[in-house]
N, C-alpha and C. Protein backbone atom coordinates (compact mmCIF):
# COMPACT_ATOMS: atom_id res chain seq x y z
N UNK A 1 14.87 -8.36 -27.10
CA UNK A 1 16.12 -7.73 -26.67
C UNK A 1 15.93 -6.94 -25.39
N UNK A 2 16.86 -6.66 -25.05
CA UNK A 2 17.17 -5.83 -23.75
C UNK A 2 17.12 -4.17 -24.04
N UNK A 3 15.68 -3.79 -23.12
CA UNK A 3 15.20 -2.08 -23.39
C UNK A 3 16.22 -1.41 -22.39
N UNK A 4 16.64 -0.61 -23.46
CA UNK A 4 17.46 0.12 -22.48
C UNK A 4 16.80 1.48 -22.14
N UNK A 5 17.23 2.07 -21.14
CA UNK A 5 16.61 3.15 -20.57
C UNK A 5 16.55 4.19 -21.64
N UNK A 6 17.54 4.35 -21.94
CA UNK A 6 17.75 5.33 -23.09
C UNK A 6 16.99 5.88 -23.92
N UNK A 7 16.27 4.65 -24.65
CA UNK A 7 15.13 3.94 -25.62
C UNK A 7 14.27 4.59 -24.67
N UNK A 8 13.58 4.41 -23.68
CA UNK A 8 12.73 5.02 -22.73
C UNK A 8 12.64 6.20 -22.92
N UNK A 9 13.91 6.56 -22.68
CA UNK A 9 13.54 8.62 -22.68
C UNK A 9 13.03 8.86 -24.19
N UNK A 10 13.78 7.94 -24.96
CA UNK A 10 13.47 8.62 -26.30
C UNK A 10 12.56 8.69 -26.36
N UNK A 11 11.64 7.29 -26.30
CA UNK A 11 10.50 7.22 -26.76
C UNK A 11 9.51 8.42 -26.08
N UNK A 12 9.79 8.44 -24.40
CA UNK A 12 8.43 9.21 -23.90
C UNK A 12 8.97 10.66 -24.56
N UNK A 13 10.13 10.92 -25.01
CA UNK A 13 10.77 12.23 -25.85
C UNK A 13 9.67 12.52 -27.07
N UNK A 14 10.05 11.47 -27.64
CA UNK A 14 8.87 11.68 -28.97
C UNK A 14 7.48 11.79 -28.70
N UNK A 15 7.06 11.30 -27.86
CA UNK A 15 5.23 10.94 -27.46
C UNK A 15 5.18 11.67 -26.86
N UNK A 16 5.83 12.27 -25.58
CA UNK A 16 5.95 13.45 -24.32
C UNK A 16 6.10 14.61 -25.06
N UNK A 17 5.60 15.56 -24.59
CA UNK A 17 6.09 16.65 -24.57
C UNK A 17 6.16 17.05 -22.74
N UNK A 18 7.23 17.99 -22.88
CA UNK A 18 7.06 17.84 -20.89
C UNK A 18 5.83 18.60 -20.52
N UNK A 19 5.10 19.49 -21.54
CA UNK A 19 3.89 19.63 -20.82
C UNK A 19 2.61 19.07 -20.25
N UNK A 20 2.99 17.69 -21.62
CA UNK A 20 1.79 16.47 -21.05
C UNK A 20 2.82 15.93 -19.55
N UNK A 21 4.17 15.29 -19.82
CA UNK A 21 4.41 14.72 -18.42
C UNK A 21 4.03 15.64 -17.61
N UNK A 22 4.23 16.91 -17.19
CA UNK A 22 4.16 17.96 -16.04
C UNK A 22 2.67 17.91 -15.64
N UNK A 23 2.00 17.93 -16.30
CA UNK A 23 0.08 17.76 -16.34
C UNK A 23 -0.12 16.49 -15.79
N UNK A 24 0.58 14.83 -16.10
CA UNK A 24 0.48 13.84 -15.42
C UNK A 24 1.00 13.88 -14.22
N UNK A 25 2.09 14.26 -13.63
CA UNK A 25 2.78 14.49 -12.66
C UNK A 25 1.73 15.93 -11.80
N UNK A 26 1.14 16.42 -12.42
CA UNK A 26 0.79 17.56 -11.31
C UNK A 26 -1.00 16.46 -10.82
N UNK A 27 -1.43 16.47 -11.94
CA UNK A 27 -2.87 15.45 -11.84
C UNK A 27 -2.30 14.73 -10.63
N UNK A 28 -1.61 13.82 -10.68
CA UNK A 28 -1.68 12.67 -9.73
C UNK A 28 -1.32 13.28 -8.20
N UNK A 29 -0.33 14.08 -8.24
CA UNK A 29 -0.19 15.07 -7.02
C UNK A 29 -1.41 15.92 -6.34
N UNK A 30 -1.92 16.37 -7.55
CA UNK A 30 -3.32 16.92 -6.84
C UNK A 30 -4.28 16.15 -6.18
N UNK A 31 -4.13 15.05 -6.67
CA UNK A 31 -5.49 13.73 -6.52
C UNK A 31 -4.68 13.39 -5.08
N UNK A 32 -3.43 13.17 -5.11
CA UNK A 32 -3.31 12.48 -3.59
C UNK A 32 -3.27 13.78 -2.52
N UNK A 33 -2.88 15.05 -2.61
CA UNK A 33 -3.12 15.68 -1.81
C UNK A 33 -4.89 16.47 -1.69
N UNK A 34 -5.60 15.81 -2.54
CA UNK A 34 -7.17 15.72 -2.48
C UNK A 34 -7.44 14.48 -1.38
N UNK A 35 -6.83 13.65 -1.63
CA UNK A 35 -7.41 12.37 -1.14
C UNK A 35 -7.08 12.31 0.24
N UNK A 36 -5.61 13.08 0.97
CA UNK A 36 -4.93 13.57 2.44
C UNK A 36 -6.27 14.75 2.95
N UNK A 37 -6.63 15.86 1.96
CA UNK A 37 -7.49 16.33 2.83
C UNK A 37 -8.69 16.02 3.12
N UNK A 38 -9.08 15.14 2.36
CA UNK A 38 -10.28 14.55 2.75
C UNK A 38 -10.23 13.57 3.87
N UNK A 39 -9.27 12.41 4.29
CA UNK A 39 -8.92 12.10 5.03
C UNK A 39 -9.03 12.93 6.39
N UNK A 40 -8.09 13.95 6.71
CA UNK A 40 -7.79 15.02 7.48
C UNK A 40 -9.66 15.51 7.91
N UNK A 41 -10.32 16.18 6.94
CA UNK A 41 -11.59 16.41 6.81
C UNK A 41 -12.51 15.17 7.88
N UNK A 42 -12.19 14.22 7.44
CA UNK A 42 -12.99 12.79 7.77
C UNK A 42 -12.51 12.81 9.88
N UNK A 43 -11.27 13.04 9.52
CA UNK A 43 -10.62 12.90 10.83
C UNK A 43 -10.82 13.84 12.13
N UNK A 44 -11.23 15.26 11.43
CA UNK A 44 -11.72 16.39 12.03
C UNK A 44 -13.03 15.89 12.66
N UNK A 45 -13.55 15.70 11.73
CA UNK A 45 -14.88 15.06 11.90
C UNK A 45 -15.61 14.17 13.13
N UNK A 46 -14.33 13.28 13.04
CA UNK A 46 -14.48 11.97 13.97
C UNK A 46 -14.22 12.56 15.34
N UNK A 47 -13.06 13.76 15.78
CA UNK A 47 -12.37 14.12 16.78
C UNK A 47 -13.43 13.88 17.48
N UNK A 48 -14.36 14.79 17.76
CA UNK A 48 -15.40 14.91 19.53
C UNK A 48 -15.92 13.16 19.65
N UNK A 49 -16.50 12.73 18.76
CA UNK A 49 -16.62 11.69 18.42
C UNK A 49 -15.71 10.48 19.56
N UNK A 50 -14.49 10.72 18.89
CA UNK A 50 -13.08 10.01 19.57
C UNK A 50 -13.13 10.09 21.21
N UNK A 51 -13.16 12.22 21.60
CA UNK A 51 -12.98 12.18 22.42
C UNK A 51 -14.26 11.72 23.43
N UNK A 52 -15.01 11.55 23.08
CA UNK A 52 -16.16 10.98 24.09
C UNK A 52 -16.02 9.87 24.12
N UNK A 53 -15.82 8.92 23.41
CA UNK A 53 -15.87 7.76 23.41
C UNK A 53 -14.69 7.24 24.88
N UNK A 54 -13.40 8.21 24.90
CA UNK A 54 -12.38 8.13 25.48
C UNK A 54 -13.02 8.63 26.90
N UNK A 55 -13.73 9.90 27.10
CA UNK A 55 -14.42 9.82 28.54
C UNK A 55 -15.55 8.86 28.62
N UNK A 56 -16.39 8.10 27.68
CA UNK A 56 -17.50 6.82 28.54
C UNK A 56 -16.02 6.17 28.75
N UNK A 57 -15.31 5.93 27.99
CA UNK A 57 -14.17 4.89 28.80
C UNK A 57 -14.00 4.92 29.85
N UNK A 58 -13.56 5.84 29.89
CA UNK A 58 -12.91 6.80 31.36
C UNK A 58 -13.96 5.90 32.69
N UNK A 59 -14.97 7.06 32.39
CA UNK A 59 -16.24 6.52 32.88
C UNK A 59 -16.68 5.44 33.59
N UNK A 60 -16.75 4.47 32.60
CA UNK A 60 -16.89 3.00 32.94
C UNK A 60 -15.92 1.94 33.52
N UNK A 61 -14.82 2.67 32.96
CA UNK A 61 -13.04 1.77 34.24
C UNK A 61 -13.44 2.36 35.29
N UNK A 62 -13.91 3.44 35.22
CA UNK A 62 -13.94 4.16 37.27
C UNK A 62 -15.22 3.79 38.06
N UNK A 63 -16.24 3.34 36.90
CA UNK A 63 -17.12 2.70 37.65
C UNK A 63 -16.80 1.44 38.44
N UNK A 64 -15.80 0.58 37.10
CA UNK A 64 -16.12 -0.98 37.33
C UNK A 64 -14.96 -0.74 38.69
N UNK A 65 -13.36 0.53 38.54
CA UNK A 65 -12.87 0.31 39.53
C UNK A 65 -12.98 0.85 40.77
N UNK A 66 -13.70 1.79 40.47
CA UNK A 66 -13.41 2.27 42.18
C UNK A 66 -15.65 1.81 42.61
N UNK A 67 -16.20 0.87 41.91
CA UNK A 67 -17.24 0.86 42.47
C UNK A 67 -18.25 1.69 42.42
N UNK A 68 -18.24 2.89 41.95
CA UNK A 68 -19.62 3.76 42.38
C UNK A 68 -18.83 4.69 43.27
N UNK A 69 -19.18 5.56 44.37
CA UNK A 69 -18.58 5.93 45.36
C UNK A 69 -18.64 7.40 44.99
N UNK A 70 -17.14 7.74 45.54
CA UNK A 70 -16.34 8.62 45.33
C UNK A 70 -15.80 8.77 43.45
N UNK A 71 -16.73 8.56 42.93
CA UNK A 71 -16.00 8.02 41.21
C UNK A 71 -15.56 10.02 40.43
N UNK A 72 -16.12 10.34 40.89
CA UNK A 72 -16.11 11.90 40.47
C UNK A 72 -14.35 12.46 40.81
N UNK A 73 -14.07 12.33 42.22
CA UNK A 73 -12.49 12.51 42.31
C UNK A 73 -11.78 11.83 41.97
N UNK A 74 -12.22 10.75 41.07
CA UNK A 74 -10.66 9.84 40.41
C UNK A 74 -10.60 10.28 39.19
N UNK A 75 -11.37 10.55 38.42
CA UNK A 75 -11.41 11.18 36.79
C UNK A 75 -10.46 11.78 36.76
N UNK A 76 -10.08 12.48 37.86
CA UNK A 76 -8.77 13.05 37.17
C UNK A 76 -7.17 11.98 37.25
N UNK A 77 -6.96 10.90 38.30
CA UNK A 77 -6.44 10.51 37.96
C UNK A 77 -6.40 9.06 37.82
N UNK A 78 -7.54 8.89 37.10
CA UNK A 78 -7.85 7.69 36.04
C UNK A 78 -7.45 8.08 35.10
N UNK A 79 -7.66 9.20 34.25
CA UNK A 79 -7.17 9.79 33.01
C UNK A 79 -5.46 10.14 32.84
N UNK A 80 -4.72 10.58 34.00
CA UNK A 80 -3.53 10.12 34.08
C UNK A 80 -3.19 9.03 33.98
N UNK A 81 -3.30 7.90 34.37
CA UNK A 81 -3.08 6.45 34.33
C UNK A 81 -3.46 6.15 32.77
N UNK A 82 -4.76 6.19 32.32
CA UNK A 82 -5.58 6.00 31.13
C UNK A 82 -4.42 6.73 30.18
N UNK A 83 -4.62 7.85 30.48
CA UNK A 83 -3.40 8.87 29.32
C UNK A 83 -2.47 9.55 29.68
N UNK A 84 -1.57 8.60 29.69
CA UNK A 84 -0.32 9.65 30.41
C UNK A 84 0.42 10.77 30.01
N UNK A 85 -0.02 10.57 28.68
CA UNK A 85 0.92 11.90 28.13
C UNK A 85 -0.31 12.98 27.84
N UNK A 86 -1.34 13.22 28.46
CA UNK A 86 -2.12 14.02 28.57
C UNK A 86 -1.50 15.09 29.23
N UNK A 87 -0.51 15.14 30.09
CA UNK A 87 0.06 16.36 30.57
C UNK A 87 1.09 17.38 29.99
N UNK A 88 1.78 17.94 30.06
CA UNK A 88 2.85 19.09 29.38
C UNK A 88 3.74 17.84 29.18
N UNK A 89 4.44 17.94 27.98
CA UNK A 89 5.94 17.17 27.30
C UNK A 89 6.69 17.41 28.25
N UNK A 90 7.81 17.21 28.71
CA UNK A 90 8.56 16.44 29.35
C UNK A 90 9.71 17.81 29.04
């Protein structure tokens, strides 16, 4: 037959008490906002990481483009080009 919702509440009515649902509902909330800061944590982590990787970039486009040279006064605007929204919002 066809479960109706109803039947649902009852049942988790009888088996539930809302302190077990509230305890399942808080558990699983805790676990995913465990699992965001660890993430976040991981991500902190990586930042200097990131950002170096982003100046050898830098780096190595101003080698391959401007040759060697003068490569020291384009960094700054290789990194404009490279990242444009590196400057103040608009």
């Amino acid at each position: 037959g066809i479960i109706k919702i109803q039947d649902i509440f009852n049942f988790l009515e009888k088996n539930l008490s809302t302190d077990v649902l509230f305890s399942i509902i808080e558990r699983s909330v805790a676990e995913e906002l465990r699992g965001m800061r660890d993430y976040f944590g991981k991500f902190q982590q990586m930042l200097p990481t990131i950002i170096l990787l982003i100046i050898i970039f830098l780096i190595v486009y101003l080698v391959i483009t401007q040759g060697g040279g003068e490569t020291l006064s384009h960094i700054g605007e290789a990194a404009t080009k490279v990242i444009p929204n590196i400057g103040p919002p608009p």
